[in-house]
C-alpha atoms as a PDB file:
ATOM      1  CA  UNK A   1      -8.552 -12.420 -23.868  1.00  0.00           C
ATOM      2  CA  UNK A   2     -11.902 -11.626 -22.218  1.00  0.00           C
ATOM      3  CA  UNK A   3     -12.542 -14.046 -19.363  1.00  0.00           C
ATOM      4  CA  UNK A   4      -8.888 -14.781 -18.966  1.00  0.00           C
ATOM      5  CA  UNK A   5      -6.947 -11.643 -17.895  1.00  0.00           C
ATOM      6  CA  UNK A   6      -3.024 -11.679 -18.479  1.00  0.00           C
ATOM      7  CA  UNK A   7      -2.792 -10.332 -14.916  1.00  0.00           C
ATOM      8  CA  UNK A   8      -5.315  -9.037 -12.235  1.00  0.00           C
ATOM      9  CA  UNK A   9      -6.818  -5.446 -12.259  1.00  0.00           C
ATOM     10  CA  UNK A  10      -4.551  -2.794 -10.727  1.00  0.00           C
ATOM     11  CA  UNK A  11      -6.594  -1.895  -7.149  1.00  0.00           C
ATOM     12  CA  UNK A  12      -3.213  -0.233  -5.348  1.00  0.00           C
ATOM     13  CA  UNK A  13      -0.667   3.032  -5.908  1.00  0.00           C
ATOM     14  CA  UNK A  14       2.291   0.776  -6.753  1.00  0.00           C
ATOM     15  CA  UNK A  15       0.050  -1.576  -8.499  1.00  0.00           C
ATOM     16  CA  UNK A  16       0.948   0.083 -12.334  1.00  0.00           C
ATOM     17  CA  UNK A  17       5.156   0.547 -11.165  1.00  0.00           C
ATOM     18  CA  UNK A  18       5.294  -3.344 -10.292  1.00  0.00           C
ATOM     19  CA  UNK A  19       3.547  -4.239 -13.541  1.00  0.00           C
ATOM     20  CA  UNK A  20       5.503  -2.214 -15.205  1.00  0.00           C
ATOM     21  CA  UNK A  21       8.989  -3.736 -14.331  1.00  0.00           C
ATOM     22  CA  UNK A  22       7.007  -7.338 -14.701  1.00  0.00           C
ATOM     23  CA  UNK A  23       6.597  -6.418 -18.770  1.00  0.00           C
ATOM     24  CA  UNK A  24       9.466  -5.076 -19.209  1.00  0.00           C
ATOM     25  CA  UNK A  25      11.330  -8.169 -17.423  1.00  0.00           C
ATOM     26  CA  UNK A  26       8.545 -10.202 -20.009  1.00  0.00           C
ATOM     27  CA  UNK A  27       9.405  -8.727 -23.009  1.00  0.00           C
ATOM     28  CA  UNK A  28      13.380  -8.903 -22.263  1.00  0.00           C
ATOM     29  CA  UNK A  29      13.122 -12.514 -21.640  1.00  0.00           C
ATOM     30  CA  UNK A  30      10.837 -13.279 -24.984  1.00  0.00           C
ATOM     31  CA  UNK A  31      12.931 -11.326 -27.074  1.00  0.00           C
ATOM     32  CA  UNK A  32      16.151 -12.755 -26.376  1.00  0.00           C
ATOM     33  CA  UNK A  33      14.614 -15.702 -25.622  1.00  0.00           C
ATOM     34  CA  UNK A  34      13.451 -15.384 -29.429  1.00  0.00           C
ATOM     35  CA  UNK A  35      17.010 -14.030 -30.825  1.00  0.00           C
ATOM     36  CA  UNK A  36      18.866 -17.172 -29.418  1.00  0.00           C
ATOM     37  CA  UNK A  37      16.202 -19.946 -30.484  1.00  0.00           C
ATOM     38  CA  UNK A  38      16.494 -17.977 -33.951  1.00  0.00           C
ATOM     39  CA  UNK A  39      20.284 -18.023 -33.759  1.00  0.00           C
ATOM     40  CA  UNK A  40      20.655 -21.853 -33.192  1.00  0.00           C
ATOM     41  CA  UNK A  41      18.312 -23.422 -36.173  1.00  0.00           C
ATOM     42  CA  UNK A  42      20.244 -20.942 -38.222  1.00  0.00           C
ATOM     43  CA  UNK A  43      23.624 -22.033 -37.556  1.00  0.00           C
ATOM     44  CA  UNK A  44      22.046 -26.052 -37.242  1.00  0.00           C
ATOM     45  CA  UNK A  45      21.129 -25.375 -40.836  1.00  0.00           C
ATOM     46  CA  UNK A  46      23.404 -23.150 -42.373  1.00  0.00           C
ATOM     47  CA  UNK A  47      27.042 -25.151 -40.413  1.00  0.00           C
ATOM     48  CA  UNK A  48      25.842 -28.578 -40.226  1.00  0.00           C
ATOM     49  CA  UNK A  49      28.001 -31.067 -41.689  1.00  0.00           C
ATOM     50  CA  UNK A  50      27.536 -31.762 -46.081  1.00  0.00           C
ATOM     51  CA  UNK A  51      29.810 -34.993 -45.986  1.00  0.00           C
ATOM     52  CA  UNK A  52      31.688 -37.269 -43.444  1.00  0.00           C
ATOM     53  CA  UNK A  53      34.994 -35.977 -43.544  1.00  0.00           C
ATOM     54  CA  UNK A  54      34.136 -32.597 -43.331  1.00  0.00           C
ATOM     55  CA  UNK A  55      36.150 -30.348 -41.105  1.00  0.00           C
ATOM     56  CA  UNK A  56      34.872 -26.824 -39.857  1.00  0.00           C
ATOM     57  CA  UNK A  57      37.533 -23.784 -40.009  1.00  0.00           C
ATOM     58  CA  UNK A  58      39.084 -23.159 -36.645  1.00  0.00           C
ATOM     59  CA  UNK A  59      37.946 -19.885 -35.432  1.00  0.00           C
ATOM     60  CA  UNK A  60      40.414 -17.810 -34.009  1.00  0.00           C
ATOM     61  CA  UNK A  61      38.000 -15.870 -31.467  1.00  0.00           C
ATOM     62  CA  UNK A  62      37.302 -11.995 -32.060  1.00  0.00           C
ATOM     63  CA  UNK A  63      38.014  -8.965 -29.222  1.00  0.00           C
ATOM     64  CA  UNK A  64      35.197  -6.721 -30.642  1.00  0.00           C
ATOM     65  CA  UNK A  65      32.417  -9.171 -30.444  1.00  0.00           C
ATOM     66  CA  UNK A  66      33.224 -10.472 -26.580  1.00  0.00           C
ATOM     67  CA  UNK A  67      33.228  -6.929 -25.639  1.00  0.00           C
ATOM     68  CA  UNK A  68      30.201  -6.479 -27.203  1.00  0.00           C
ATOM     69  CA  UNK A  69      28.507  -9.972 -25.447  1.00  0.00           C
ATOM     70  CA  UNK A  70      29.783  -8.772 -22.113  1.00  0.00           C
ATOM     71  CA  UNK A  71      28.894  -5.225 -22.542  1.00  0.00           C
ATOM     72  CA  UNK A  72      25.066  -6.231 -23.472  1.00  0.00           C
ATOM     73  CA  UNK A  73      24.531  -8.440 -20.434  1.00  0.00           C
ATOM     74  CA  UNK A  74      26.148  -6.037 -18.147  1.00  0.00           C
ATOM     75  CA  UNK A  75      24.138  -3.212 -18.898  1.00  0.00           C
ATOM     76  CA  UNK A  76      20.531  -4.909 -19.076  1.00  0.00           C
ATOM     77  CA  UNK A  77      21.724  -6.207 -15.703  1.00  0.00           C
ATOM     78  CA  UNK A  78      22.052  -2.582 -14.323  1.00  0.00           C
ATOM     79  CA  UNK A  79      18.858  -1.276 -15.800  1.00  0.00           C
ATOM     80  CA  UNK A  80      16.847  -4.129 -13.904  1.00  0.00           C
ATOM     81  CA  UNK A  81      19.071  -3.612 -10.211  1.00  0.00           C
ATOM     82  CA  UNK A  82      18.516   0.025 -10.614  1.00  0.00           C
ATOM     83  CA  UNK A  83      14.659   0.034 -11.535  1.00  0.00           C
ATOM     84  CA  UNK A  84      13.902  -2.693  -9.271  1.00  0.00           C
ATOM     85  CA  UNK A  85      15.971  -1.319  -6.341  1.00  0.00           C
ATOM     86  CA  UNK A  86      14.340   2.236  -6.358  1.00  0.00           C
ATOM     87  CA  UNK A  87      10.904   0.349  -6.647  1.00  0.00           C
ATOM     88  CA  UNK A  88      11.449  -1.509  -3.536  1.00  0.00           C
ATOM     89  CA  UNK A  89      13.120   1.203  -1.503  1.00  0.00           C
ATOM     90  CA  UNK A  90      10.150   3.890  -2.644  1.00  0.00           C
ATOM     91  CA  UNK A  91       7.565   0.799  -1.396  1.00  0.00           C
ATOM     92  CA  UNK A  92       9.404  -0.024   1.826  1.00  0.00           C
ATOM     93  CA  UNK A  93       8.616   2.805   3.871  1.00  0.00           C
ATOM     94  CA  UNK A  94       4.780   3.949   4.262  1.00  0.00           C
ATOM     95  CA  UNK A  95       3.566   7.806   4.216  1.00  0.00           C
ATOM     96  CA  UNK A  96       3.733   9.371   7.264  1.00  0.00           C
ATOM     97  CA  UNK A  97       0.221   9.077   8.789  1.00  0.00           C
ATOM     98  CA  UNK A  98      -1.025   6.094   7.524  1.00  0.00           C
ATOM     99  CA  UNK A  99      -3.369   3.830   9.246  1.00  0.00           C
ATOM    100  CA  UNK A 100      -2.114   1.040  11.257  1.00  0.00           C
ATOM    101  CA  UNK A 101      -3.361  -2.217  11.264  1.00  0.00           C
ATOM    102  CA  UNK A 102      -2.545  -5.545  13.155  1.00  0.00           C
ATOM    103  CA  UNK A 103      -2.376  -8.685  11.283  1.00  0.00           C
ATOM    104  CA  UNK A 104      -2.386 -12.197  13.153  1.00  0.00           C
ATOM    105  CA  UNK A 105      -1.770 -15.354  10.471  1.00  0.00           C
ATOM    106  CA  UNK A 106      -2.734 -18.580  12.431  1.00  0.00           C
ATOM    107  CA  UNK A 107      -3.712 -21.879  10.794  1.00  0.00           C
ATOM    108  CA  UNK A 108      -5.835 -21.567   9.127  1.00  0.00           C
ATOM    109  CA  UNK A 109      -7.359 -18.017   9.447  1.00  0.00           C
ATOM    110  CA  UNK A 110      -6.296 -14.174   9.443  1.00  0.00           C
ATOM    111  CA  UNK A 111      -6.731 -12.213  12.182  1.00  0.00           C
ATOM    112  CA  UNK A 112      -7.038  -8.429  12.134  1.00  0.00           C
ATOM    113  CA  UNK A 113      -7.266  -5.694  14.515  1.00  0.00           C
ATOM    114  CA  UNK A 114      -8.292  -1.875  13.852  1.00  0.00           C
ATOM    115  CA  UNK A 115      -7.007   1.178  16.155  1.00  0.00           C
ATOM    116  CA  UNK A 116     -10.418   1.497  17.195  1.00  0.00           C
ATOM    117  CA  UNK A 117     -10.682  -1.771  18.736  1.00  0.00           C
ATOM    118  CA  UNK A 118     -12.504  -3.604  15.993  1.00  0.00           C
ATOM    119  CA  UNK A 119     -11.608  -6.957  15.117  1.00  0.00           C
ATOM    120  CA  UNK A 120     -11.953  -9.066  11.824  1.00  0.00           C
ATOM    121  CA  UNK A 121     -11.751 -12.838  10.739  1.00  0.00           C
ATOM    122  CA  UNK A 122     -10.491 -13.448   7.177  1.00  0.00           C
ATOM    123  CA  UNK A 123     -12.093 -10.112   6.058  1.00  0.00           C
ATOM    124  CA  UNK A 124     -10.036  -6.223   6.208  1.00  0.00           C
ATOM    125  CA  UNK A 125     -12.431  -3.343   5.645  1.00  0.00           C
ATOM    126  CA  UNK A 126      -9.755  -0.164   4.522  1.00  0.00           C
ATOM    127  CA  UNK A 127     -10.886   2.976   3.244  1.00  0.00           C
ATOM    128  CA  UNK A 128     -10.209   4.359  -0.239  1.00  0.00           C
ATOM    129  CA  UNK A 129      -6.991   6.481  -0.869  1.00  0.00           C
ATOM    130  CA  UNK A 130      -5.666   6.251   2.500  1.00  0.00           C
ATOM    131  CA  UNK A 131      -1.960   4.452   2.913  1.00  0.00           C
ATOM    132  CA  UNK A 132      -2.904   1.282   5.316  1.00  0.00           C
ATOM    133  CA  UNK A 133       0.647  -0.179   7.311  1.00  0.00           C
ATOM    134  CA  UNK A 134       0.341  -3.476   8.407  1.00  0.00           C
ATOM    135  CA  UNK A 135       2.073  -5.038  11.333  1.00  0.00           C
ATOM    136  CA  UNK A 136       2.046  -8.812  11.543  1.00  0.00           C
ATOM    137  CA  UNK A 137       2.787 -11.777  12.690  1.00  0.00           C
ATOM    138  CA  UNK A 138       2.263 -15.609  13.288  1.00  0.00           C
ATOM    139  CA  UNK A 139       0.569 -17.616  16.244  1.00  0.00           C
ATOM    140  CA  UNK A 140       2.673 -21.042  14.758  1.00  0.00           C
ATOM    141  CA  UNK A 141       4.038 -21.459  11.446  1.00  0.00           C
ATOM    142  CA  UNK A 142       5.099 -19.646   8.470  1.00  0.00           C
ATOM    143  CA  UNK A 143       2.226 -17.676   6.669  1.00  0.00           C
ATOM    144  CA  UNK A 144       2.305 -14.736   3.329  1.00  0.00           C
ATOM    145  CA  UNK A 145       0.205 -12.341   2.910  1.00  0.00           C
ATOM    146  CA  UNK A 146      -1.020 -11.762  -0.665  1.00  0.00           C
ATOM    147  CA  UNK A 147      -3.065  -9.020  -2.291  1.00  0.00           C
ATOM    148  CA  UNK A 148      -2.536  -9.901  -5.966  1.00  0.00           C
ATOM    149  CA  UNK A 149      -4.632  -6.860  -7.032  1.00  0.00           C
ATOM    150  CA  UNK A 150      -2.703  -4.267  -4.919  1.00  0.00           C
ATOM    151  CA  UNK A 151       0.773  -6.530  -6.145  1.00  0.00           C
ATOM    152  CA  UNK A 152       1.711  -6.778  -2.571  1.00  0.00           C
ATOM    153  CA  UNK A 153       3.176  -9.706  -0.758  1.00  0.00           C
ATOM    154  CA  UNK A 154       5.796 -10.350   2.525  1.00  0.00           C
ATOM    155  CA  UNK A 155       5.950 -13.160   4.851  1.00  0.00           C
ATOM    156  CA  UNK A 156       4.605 -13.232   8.008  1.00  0.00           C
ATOM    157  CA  UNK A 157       6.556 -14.933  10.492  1.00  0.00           C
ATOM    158  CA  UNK A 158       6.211 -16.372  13.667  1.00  0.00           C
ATOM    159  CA  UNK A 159       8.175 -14.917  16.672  1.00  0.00           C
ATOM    160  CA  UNK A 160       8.899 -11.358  14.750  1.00  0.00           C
ATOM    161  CA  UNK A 161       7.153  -8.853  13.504  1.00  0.00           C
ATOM    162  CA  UNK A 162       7.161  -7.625   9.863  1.00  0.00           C
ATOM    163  CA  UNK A 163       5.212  -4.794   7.672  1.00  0.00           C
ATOM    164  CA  UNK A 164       3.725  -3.961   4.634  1.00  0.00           C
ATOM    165  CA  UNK A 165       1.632  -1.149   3.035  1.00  0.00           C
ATOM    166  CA  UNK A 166      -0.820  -0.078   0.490  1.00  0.00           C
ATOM    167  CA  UNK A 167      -3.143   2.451  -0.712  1.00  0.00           C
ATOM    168  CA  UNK A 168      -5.700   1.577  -2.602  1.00  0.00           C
ATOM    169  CA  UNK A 169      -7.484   3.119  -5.881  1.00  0.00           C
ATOM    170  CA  UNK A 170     -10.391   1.283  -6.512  1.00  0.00           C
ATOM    171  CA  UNK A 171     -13.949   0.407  -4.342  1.00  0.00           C
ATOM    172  CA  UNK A 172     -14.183  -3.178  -4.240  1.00  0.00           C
ATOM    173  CA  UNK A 173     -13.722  -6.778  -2.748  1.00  0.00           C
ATOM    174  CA  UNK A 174     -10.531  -8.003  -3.692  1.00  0.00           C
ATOM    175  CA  UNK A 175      -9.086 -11.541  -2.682  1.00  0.00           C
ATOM    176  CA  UNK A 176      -6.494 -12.155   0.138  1.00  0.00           C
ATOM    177  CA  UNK A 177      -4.018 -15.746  -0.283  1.00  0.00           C
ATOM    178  CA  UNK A 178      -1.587 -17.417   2.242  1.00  0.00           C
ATOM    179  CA  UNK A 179       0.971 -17.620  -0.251  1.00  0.00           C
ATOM    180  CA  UNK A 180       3.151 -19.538   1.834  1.00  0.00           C
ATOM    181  CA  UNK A 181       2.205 -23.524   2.386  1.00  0.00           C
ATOM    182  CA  UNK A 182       1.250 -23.461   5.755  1.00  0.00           C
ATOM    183  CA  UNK A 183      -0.323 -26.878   6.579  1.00  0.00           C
ATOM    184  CA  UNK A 184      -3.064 -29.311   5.346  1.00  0.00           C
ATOM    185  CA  UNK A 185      -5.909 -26.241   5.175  1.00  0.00           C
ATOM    186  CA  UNK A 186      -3.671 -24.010   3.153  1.00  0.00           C
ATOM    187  CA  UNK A 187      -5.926 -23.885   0.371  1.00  0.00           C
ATOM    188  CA  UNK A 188      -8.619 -22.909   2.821  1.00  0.00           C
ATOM    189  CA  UNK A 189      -6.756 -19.883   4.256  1.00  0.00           C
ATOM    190  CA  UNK A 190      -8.525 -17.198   2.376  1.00  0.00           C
ATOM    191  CA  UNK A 191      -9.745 -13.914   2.577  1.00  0.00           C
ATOM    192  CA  UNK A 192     -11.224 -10.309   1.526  1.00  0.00           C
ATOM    193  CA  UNK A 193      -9.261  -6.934   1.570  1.00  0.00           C
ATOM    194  CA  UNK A 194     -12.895  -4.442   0.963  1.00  0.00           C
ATOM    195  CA  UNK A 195     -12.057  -1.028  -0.101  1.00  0.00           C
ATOM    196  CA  UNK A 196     -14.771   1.200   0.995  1.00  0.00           C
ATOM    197  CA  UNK A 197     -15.715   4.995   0.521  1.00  0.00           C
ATOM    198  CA  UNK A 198     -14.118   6.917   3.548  1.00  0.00           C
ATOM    199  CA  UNK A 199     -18.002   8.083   4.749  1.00  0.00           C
ATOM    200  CA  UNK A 200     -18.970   4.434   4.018  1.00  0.00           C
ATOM    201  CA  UNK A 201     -15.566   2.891   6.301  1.00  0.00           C
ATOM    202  CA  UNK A 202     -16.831   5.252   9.168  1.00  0.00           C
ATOM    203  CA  UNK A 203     -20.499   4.142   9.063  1.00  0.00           C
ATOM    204  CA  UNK A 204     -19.162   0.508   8.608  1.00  0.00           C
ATOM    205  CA  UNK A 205     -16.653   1.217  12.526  1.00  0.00           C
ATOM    206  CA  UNK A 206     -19.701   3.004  13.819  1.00  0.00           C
ATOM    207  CA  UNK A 207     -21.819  -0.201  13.056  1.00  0.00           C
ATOM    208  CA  UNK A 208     -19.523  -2.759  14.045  1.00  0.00           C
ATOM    209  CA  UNK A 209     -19.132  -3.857  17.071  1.00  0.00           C
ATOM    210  CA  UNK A 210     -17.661  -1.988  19.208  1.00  0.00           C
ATOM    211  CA  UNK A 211     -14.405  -3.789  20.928  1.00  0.00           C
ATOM    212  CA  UNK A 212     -11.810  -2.776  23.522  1.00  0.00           C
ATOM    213  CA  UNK A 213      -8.852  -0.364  21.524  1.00  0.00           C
ATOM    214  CA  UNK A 214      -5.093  -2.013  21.738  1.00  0.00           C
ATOM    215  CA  UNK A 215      -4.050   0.542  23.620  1.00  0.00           C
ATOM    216  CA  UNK A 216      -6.815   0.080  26.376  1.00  0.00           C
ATOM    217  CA  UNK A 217      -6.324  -4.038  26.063  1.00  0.00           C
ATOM    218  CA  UNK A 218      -2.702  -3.150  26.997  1.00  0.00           C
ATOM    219  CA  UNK A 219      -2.502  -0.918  29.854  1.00  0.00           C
ATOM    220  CA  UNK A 220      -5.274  -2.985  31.458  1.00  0.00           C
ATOM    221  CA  UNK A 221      -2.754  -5.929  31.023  1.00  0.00           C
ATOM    222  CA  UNK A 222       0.441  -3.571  31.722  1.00  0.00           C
ATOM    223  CA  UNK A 223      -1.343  -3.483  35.290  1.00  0.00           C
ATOM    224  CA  UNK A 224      -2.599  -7.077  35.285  1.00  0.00           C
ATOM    225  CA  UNK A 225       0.794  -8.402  34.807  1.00  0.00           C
ATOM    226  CA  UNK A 226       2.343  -5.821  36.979  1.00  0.00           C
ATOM    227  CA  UNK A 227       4.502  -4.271  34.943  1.00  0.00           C
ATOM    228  CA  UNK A 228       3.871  -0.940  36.621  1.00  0.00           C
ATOM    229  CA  UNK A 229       5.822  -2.000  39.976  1.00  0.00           C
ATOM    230  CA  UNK A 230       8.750  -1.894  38.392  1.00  0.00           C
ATOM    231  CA  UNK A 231       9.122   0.174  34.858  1.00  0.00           C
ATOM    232  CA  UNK A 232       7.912   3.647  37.789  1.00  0.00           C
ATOM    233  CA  UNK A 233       6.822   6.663  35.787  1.00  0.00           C
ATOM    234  CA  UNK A 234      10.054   8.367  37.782  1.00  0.00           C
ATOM    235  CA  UNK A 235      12.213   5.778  37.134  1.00  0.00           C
ATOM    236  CA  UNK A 236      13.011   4.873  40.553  1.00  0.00           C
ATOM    237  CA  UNK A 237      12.136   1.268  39.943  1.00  0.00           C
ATOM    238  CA  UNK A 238      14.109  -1.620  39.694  1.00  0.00           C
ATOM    239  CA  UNK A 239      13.148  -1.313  35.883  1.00  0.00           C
ATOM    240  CA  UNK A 240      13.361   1.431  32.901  1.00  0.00           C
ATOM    241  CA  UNK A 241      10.934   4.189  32.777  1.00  0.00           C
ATOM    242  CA  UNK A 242       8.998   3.302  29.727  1.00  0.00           C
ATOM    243  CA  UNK A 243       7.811   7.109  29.501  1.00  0.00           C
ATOM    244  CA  UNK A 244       9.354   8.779  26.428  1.00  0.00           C
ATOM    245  CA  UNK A 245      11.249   5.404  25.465  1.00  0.00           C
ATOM    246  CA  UNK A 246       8.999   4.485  22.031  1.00  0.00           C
ATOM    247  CA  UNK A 247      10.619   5.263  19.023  1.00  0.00           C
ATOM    248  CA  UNK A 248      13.960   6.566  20.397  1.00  0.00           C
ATOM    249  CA  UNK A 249      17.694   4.687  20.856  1.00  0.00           C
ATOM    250  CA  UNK A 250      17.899   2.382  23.612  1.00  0.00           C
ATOM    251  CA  UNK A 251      21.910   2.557  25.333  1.00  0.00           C
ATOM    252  CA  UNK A 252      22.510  -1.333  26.776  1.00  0.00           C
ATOM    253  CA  UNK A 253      25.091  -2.664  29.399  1.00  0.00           C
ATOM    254  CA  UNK A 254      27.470  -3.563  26.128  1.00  0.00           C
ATOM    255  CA  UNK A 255      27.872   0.318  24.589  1.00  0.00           C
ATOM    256  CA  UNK A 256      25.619  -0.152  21.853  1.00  0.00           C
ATOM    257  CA  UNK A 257      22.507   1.809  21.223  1.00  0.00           C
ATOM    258  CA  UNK A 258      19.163   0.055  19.927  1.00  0.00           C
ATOM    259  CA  UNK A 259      16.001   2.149  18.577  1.00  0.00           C
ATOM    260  CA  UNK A 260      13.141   1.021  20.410  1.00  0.00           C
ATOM    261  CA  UNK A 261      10.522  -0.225  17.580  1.00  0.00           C
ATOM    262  CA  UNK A 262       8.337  -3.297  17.803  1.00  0.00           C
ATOM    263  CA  UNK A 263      10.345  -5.824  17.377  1.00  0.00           C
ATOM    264  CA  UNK A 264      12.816  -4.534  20.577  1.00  0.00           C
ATOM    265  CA  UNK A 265       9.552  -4.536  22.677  1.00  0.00           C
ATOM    266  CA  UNK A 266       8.579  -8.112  21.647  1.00  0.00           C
ATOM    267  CA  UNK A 267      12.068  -9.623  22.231  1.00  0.00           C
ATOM    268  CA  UNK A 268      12.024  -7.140  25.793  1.00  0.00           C
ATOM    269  CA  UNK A 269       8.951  -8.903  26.305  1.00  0.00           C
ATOM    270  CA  UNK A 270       9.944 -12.142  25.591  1.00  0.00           C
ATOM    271  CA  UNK A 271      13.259 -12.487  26.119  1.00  0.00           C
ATOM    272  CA  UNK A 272      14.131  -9.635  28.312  1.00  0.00           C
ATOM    273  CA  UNK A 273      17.624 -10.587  29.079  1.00  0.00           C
ATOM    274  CA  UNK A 274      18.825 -10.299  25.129  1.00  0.00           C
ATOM    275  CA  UNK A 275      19.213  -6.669  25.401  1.00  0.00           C
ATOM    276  CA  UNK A 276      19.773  -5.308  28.932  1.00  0.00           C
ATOM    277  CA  UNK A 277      19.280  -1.595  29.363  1.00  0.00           C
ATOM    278  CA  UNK A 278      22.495   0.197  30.872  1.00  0.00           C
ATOM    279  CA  UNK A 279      22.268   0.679  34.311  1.00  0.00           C
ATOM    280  CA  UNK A 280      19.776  -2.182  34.944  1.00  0.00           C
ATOM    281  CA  UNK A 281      20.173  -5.802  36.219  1.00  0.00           C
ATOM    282  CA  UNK A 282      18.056  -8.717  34.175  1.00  0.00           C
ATOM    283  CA  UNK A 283      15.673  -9.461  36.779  1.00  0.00           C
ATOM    284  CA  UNK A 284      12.091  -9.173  34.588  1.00  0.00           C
ATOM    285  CA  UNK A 285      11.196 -12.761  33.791  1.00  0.00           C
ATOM    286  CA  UNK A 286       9.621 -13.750  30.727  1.00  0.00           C
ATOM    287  CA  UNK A 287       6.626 -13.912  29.238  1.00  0.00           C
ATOM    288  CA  UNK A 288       7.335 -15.914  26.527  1.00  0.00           C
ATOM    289  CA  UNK A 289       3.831 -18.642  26.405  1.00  0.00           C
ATOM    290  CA  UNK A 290       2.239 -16.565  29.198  1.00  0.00           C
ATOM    291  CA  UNK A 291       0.629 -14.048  26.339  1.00  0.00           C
ATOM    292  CA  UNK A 292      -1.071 -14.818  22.787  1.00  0.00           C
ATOM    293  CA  UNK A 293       0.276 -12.991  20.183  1.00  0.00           C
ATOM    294  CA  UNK A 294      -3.002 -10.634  20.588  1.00  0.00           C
ATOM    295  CA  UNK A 295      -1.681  -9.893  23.619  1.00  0.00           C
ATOM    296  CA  UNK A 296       1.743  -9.247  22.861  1.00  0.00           C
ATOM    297  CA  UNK A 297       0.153  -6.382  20.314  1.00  0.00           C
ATOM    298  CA  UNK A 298      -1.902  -4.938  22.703  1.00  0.00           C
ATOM    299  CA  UNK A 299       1.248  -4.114  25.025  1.00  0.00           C
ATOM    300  CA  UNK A 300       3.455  -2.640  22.222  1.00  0.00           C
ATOM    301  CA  UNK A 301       0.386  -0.758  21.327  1.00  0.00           C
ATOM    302  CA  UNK A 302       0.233   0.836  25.303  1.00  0.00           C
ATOM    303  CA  UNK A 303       3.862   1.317  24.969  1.00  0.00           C
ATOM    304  CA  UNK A 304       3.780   3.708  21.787  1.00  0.00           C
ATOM    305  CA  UNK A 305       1.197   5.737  23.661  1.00  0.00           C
ATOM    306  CA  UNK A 306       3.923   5.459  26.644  1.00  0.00           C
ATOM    307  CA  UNK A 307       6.774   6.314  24.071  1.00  0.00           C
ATOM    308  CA  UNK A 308       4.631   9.886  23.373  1.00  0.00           C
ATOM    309  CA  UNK A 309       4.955  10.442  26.871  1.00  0.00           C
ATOM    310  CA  UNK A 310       7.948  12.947  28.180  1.00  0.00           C
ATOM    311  CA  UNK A 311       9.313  11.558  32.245  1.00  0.00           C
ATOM    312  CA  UNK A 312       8.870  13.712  35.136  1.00  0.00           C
ATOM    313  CA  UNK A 313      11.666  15.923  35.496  1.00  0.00           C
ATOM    314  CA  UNK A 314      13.233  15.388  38.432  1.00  0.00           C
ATOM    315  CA  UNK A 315      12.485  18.266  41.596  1.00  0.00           C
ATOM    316  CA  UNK A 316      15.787  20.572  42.019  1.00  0.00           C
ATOM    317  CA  UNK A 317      17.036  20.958  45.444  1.00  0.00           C
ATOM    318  CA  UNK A 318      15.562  23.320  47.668  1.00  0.00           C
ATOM    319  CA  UNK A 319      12.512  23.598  45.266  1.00  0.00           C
ATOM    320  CA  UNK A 320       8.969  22.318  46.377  1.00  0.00           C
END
């Protein structure tokens, strides 16, 4: 089998789980697969029919043996929802403190962004043993993205955000697919994840060229765009305070509380009169085609350093 691997090397921490499920879900489908085949040239051969006006014996049906057909089934059935299910909810959620990416999917390129304002085309330089979150999204159509060596893979869709993590095990340059047909240039819309030794990652952001951080990109638009006249530090404006706001629940004119993650600061963004924050009237226009999807990332990025932020306390009476 040399020169033709049954599956690609195992570069990722949930690599080895997902492979094994995939076997297991193999070698249940060849061996019953197998036992049926098996089971029908034996009764072909053994029942068929020795003369014309033969007649097979009526069979009566028996209890024991559908309990034991329905039983089977059943319980193979519960040993794949329950591995499979505590896979995915043990994969969902990345380690606290791992390093967050932004991933842009536009035809027919990737686009990524690193916390330290570096930026990459079709290439993602991680370092080894350290979880990696990705955040991303699409500039037009449907795109996937697909590590088969870390045996990751989620859609990345355009208007919404969605997220993905790994941690990878091995040095190396391991290939990146759209997985999702995307347009003519699919084919073409390839890439490199490179896993490189923590020293080596910090030589390789020291070396690169040196680009504007998210967070920088978005307050400098936050003012641009003047946000700041309305969403006040104080809150006197005819906005929200966005100090503090990041990561906690959101009340709205309806009753309902919302937590305030990316995706409520992209539709507040772009369609700020979805969700109206109690005690506020919809008066913010939208943004939606004013800002690139670059943009939009740069914003949510200021507003997480915002969301660390506690609001002034308001002065007590008779105190200076």
């Amino acid at each position: 089998m040399q020169g033709f691997p049954f599956q690609p090397e195992q570069a990722s921490t949930v690599a080895q789980s997902v492979d094994h499920l995939y076997l297991f879900l193999t070698a249940l489908t060849v061996f019953f697969s197998t036992v049926i085949f098996a089971t029908i040239f034996y009764f072909m051969i053994k029942y068929r029919r020795r003369s014309p006006g033969e007649r097979p014996r009526a069979i009566e049906g028996s209890l024991p043996l559908e309990i034991l057909w329905t039983a089977i089934p059943t319980l193979i059935v519960a040993v794949i929802f329950i591995w499979s299910s505590s896979l995915y909810v043990r994969n969902a959620e990345p380690p606290k403190g791992a390093m967050e990416l932004f991933v842009t999917g536009k035809q027919w390129m990737w686009k990524v962004q690193h916390p330290e304002g570096q930026r990459e085309i079709n290439e993602l330089h991680v370092p080894l043993g350290r979880p990696v979150k990705l955040t991303m999204t699409s500039e037009d159509v449907i795109h996937d993205f697909f590590v088969p060596a870390f045996r990751v893979k989620k859609d990345v869709l355009p208007g919404r955000y969605t997220s993905m993590w790994f941690e990878p095990t091995k040095l190396g340059t391991f290939h990146l697919f759209c997985a999702q047909y995307c347009g003519a240039f699919h084919a073409g819309m390839i890439g490199s994840v490179i896993v490189m030794e923590p020293d080596e990652y910090e030589r390789w952001l020291a070396g690169s060229v040196p680009g504007e951080s998210p967070e920088a990109a978005g307050e400098k638009l936050f003012l641009q765009q003047g946000c700041g006249t309305c969403h006040i530090a104080d809150g006197s404006g005819p906005g929200p305070s966005l100090l503090g706001v990041f990561g906690n629940p959101v009340k709205l004119t309806t009753g309902e509380s919302v937590p305030a993650d990316d995706a409520y600061m992209r539709e507040s963004i772009l369609a700020p009169r979805a969700k109206i924050v109690a005690g506020f009237v919809p008066i913010m226009p939208s943004f939606q085609g004013q800002l690139t999807e670059e943009q939009i990332g740069n914003l949510i990025a200021y507003l997480r350093v915002l969301g660390k932020s506690q609001p002034p306390q308001p002065k007590e009476e008779g105190k200076k």
